[in-house]
Protein backbone atom coordinates (compact mmCIF):
# COMPACT_ATOMS: atom_id res chain seq x y z
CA UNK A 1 0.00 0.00 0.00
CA UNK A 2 1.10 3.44 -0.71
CA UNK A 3 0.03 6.98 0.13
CA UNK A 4 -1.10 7.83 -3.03
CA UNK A 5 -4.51 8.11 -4.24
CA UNK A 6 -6.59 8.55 -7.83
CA UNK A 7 -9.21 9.76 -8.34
CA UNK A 8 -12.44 7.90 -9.68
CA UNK A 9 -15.31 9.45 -11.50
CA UNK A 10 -17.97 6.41 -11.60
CA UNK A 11 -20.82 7.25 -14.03
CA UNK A 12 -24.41 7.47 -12.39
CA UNK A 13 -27.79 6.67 -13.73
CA UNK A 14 -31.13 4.46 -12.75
CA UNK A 15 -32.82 4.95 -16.26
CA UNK A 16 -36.19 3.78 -14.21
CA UNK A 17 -36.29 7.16 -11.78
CA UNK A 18 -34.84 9.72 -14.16
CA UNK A 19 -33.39 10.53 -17.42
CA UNK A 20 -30.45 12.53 -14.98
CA UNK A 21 -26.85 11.63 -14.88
CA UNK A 22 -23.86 12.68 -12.90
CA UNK A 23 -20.32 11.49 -12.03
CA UNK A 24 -19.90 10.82 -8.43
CA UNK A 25 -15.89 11.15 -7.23
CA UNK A 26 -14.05 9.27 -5.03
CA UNK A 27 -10.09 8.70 -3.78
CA UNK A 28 -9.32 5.48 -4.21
CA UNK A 29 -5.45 4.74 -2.49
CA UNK A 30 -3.00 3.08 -4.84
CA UNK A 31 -1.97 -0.53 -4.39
CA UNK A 32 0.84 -2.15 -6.80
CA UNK A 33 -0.76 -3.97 -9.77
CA UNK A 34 -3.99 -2.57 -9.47
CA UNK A 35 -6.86 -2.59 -12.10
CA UNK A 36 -9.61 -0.75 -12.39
CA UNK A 37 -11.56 -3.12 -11.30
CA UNK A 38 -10.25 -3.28 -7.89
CA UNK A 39 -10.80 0.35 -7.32
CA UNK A 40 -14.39 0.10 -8.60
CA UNK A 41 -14.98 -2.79 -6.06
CA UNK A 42 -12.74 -0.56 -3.63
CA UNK A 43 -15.50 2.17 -3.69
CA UNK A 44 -18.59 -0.02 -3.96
CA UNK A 45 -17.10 -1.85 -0.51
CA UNK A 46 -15.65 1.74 1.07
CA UNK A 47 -18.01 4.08 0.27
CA UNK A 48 -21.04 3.31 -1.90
CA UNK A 49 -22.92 -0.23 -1.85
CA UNK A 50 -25.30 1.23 -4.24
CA UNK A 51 -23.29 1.22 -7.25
CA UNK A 52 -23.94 -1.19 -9.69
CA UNK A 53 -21.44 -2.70 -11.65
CA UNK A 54 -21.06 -6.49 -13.60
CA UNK A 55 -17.67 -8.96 -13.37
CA UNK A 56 -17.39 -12.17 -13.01
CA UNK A 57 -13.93 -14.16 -13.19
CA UNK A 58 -11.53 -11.14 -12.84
CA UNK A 59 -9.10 -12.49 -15.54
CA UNK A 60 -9.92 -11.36 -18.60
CA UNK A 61 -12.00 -14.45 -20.09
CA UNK A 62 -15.93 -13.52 -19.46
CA UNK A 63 -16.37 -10.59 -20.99
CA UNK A 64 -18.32 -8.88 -17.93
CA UNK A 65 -16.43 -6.30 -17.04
CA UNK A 66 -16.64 -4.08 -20.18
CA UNK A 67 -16.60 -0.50 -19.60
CA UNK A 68 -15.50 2.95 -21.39
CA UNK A 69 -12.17 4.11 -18.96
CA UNK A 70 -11.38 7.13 -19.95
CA UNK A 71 -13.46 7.31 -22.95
CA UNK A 72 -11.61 4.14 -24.36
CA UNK A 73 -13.85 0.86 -24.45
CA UNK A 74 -11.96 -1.58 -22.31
CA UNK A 75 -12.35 -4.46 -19.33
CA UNK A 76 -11.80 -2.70 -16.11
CA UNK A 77 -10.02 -5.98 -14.77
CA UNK A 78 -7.25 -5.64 -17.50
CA UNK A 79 -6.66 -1.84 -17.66
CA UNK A 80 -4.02 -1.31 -14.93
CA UNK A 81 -4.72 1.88 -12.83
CA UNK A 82 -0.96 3.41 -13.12
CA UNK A 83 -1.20 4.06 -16.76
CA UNK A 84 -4.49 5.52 -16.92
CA UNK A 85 -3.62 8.89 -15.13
CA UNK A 86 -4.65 10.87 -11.77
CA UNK A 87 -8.18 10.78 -12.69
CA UNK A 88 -10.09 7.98 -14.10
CA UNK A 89 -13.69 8.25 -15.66
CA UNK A 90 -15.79 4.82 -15.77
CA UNK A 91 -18.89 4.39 -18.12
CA UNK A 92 -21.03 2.44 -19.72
CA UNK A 93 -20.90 0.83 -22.77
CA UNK A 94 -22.43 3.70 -24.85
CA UNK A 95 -23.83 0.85 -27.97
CA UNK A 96 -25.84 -0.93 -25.36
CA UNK A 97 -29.52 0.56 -23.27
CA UNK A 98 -28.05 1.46 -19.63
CA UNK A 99 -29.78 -0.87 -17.11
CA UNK A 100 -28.34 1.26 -14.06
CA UNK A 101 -24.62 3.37 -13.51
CA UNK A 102 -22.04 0.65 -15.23
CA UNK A 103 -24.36 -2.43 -16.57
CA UNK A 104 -25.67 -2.38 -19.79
CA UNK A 105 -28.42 -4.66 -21.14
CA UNK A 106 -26.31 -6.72 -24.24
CA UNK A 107 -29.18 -9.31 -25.12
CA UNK A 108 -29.66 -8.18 -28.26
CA UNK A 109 -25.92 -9.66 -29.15
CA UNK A 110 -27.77 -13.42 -28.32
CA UNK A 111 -30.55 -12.29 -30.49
CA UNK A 112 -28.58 -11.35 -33.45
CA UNK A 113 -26.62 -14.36 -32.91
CA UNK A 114 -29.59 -17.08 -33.61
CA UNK A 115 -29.95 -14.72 -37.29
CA UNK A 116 -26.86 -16.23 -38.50
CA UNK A 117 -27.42 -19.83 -40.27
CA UNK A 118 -26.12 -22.50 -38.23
CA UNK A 119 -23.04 -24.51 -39.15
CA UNK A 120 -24.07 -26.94 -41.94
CA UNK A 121 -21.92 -29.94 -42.48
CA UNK A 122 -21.07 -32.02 -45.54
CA UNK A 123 -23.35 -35.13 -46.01
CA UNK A 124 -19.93 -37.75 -45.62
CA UNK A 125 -21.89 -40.96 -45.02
CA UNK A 126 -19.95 -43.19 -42.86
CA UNK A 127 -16.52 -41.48 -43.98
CA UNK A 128 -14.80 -40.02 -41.45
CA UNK A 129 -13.59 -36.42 -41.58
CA UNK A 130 -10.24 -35.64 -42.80
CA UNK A 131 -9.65 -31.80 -41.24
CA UNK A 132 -6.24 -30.06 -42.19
CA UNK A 133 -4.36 -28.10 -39.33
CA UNK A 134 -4.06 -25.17 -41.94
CA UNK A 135 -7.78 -25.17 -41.83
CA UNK A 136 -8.65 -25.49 -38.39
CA UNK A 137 -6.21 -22.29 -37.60
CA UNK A 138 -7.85 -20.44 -39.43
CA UNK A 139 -10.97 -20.09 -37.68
CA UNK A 140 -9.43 -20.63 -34.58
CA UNK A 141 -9.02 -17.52 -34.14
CA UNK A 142 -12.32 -16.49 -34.00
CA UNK A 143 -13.23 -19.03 -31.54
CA UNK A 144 -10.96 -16.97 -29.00
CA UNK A 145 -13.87 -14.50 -28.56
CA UNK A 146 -14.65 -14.02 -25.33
CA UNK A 147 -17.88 -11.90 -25.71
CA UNK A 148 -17.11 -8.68 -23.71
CA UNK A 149 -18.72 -6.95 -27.23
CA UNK A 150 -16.15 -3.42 -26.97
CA UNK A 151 -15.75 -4.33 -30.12
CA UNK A 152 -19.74 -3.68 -31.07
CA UNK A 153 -19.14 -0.72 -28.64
CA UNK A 154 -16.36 0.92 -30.46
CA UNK A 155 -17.79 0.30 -34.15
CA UNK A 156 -19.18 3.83 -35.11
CA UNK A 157 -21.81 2.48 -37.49
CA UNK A 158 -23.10 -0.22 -34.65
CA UNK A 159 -23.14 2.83 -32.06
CA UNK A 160 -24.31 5.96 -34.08
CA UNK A 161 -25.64 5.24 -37.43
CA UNK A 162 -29.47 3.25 -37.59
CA UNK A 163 -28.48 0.59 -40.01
CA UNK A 164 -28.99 -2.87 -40.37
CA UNK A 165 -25.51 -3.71 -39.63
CA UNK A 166 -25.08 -6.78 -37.24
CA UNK A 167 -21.71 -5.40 -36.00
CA UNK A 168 -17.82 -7.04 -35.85
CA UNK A 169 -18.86 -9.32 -33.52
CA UNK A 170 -21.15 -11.56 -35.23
CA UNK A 171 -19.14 -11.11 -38.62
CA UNK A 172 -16.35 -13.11 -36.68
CA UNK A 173 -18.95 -15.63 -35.64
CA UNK A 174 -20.24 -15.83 -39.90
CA UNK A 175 -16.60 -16.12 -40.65
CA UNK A 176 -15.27 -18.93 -38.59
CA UNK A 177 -18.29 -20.88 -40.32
CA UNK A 178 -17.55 -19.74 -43.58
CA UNK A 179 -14.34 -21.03 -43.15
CA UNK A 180 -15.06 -24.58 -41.65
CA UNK A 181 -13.67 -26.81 -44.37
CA UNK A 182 -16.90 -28.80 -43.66
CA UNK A 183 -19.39 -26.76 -43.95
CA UNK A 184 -21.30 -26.07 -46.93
CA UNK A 185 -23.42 -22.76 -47.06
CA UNK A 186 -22.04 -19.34 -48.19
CA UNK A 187 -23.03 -16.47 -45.84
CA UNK A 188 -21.12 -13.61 -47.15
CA UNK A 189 -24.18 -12.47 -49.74
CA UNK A 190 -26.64 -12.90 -46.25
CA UNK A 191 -24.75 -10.85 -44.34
CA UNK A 192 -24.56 -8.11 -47.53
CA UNK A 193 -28.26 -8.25 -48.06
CA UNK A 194 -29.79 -9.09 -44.94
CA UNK A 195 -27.44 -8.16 -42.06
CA UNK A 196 -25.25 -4.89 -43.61
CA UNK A 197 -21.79 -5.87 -43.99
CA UNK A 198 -21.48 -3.46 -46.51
CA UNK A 199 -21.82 -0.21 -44.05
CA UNK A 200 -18.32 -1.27 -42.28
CA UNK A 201 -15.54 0.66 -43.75
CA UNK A 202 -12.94 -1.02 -42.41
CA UNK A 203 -11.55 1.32 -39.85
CA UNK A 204 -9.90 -1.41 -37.98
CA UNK A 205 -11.33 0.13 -34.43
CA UNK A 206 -12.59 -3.09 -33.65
CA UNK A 207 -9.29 -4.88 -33.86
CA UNK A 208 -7.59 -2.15 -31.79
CA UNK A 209 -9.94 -2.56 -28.61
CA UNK A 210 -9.91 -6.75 -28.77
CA UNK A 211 -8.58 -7.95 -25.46
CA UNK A 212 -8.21 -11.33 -27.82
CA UNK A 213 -6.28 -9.28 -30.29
CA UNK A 214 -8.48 -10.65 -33.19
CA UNK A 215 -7.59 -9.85 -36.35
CA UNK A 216 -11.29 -8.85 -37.16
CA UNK A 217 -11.07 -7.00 -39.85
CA UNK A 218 -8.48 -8.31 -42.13
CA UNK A 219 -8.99 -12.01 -41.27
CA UNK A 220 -12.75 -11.73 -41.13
CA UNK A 221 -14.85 -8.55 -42.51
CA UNK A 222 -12.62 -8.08 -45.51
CA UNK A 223 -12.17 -12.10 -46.80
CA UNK A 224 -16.10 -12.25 -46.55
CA UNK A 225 -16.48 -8.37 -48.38
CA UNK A 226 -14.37 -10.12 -51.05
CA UNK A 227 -16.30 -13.11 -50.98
CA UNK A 228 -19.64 -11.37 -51.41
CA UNK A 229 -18.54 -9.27 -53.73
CA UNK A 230 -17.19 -12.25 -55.51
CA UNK A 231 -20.64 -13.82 -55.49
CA UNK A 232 -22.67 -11.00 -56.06
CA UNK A 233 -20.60 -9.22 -58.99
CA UNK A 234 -18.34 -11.11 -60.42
CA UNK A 235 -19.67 -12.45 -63.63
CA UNK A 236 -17.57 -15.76 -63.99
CA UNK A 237 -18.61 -16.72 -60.26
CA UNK A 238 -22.10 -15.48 -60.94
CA UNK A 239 -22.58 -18.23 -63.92
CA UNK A 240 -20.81 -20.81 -61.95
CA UNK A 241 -23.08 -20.52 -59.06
CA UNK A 242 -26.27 -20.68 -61.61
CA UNK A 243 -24.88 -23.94 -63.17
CA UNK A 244 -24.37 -24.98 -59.60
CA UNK A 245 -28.39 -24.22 -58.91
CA UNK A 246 -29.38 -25.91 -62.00
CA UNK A 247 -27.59 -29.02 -61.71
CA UNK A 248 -28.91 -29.32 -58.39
CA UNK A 249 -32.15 -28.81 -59.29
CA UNK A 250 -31.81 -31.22 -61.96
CA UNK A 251 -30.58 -33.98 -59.39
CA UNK A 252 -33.77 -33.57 -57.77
């Protein structure tokens, strides 16, 4: 423990008695190592019960904790408290309706989730699958999402614009489908049409506030942009895909 202190400025709002914010401050002392997190808890222990805030596992892996610090969308349990300055501001996720001071309501995430066709595997028989490392890596990566959605958060068009856009998140989820060497549908022209991937433009701010450090946008937004657009507008691809149609509906 050492003398010092910061200063917290929590965010405070109960969107069921008024419309009214405010910032309430506190002096939190300094302890080596500390997160954010710890001085929330510090002042919801110390000073004000009434404070509501969400975490779960305290290491990084459920997603809970997500908050703006400083006007940056991060997890209060992995933002260390010495590099964030004197005074640190905690808010809500701005994308998301405010349930009360730090929690945010992110259902809709689960609903846009069940939008998204299911994986669909190749009809094999009795032949076992035969799955290449090269292709298992590759969606991997997505798989390492741990749901805190900052990314959603951060994503201008998700948080400011009213489009149809299903946001980074669920683009990751598409992808590592897309890319299962087993499965057989095509969701790139869906998620053109139907869920807006054409409104991202590919600022990268997703990838920059990823505790996962996803590669969202190069290794998932763009390859299924350049699929769709594939698809949709390229003429060669275009006449394969109606001789595809055909001879299936010939089979039949």
């Amino acid at each position: 423990m050492t003398n010092k202190k910061v200063k917290f400025k929590i965010y405070r709002k109960d969107p069921k008695i008024s419309n009214d914010y405010r910032y309430d401050e506190f002096d939190v002392p300094m302890e080596e190592g500390m997160v954010v997190l710890d001085g929330v808890n510090y002042i919801v222990e110390h000073y004000d019960s009434t404070i509501s805030v969400r975490w779960n596992c305290k290491a990084a892996r459920c997603g809970s904790c997500a908050a703006e610090i400083n006007g940056y969308p991060k997890l209060m349990c992995k933002t260390r408290v010495e590099q964030m300055g004197d005074v640190i501001t905690v808010n809500p996720m701005k994308a998301f309706p405010l349930v009360k001071d730090l929690v945010t309501d992110v259902s809709i995430n689960f609903e846009i989730d069940k939008k998204i066709p299911e994986f669909t595997p190749k009809n094999m028989g009795k032949k076992p699958w035969t799955i290449y490392d090269i292709d298992v890596n590759r969606a991997q990566e997505f798989r390492k999402c741990i749901e805190c959605f900052l990314c959603q958060d951060t994503c201008h068009v998700v948080r400011d614009h009213n489009t149809k856009y299903i946001g980074p998140r669920h683009v990751i989820k598409a992808a590592a489908l897309d890319m299962h060497p087993m499965d057989v549908l095509d969701r790139s022209e869906s998620l053109t049409k139907d869920m807006g991937l054409g409104y991202c433009n590919v600022t990268k701010c997703c990838e920059e506030v990823c505790p996962e450090h996803i590669k969202i946008t190069d290794n998932a937004i763009i390859p299924e942009k350049e699929r769709a657009a594939d698809n949709m507008y390229d003429p060669i691809m275009m006449l394969i895909k109606k001789l595809k149609n055909k001879s299936n509906r010939d089979k039949k």
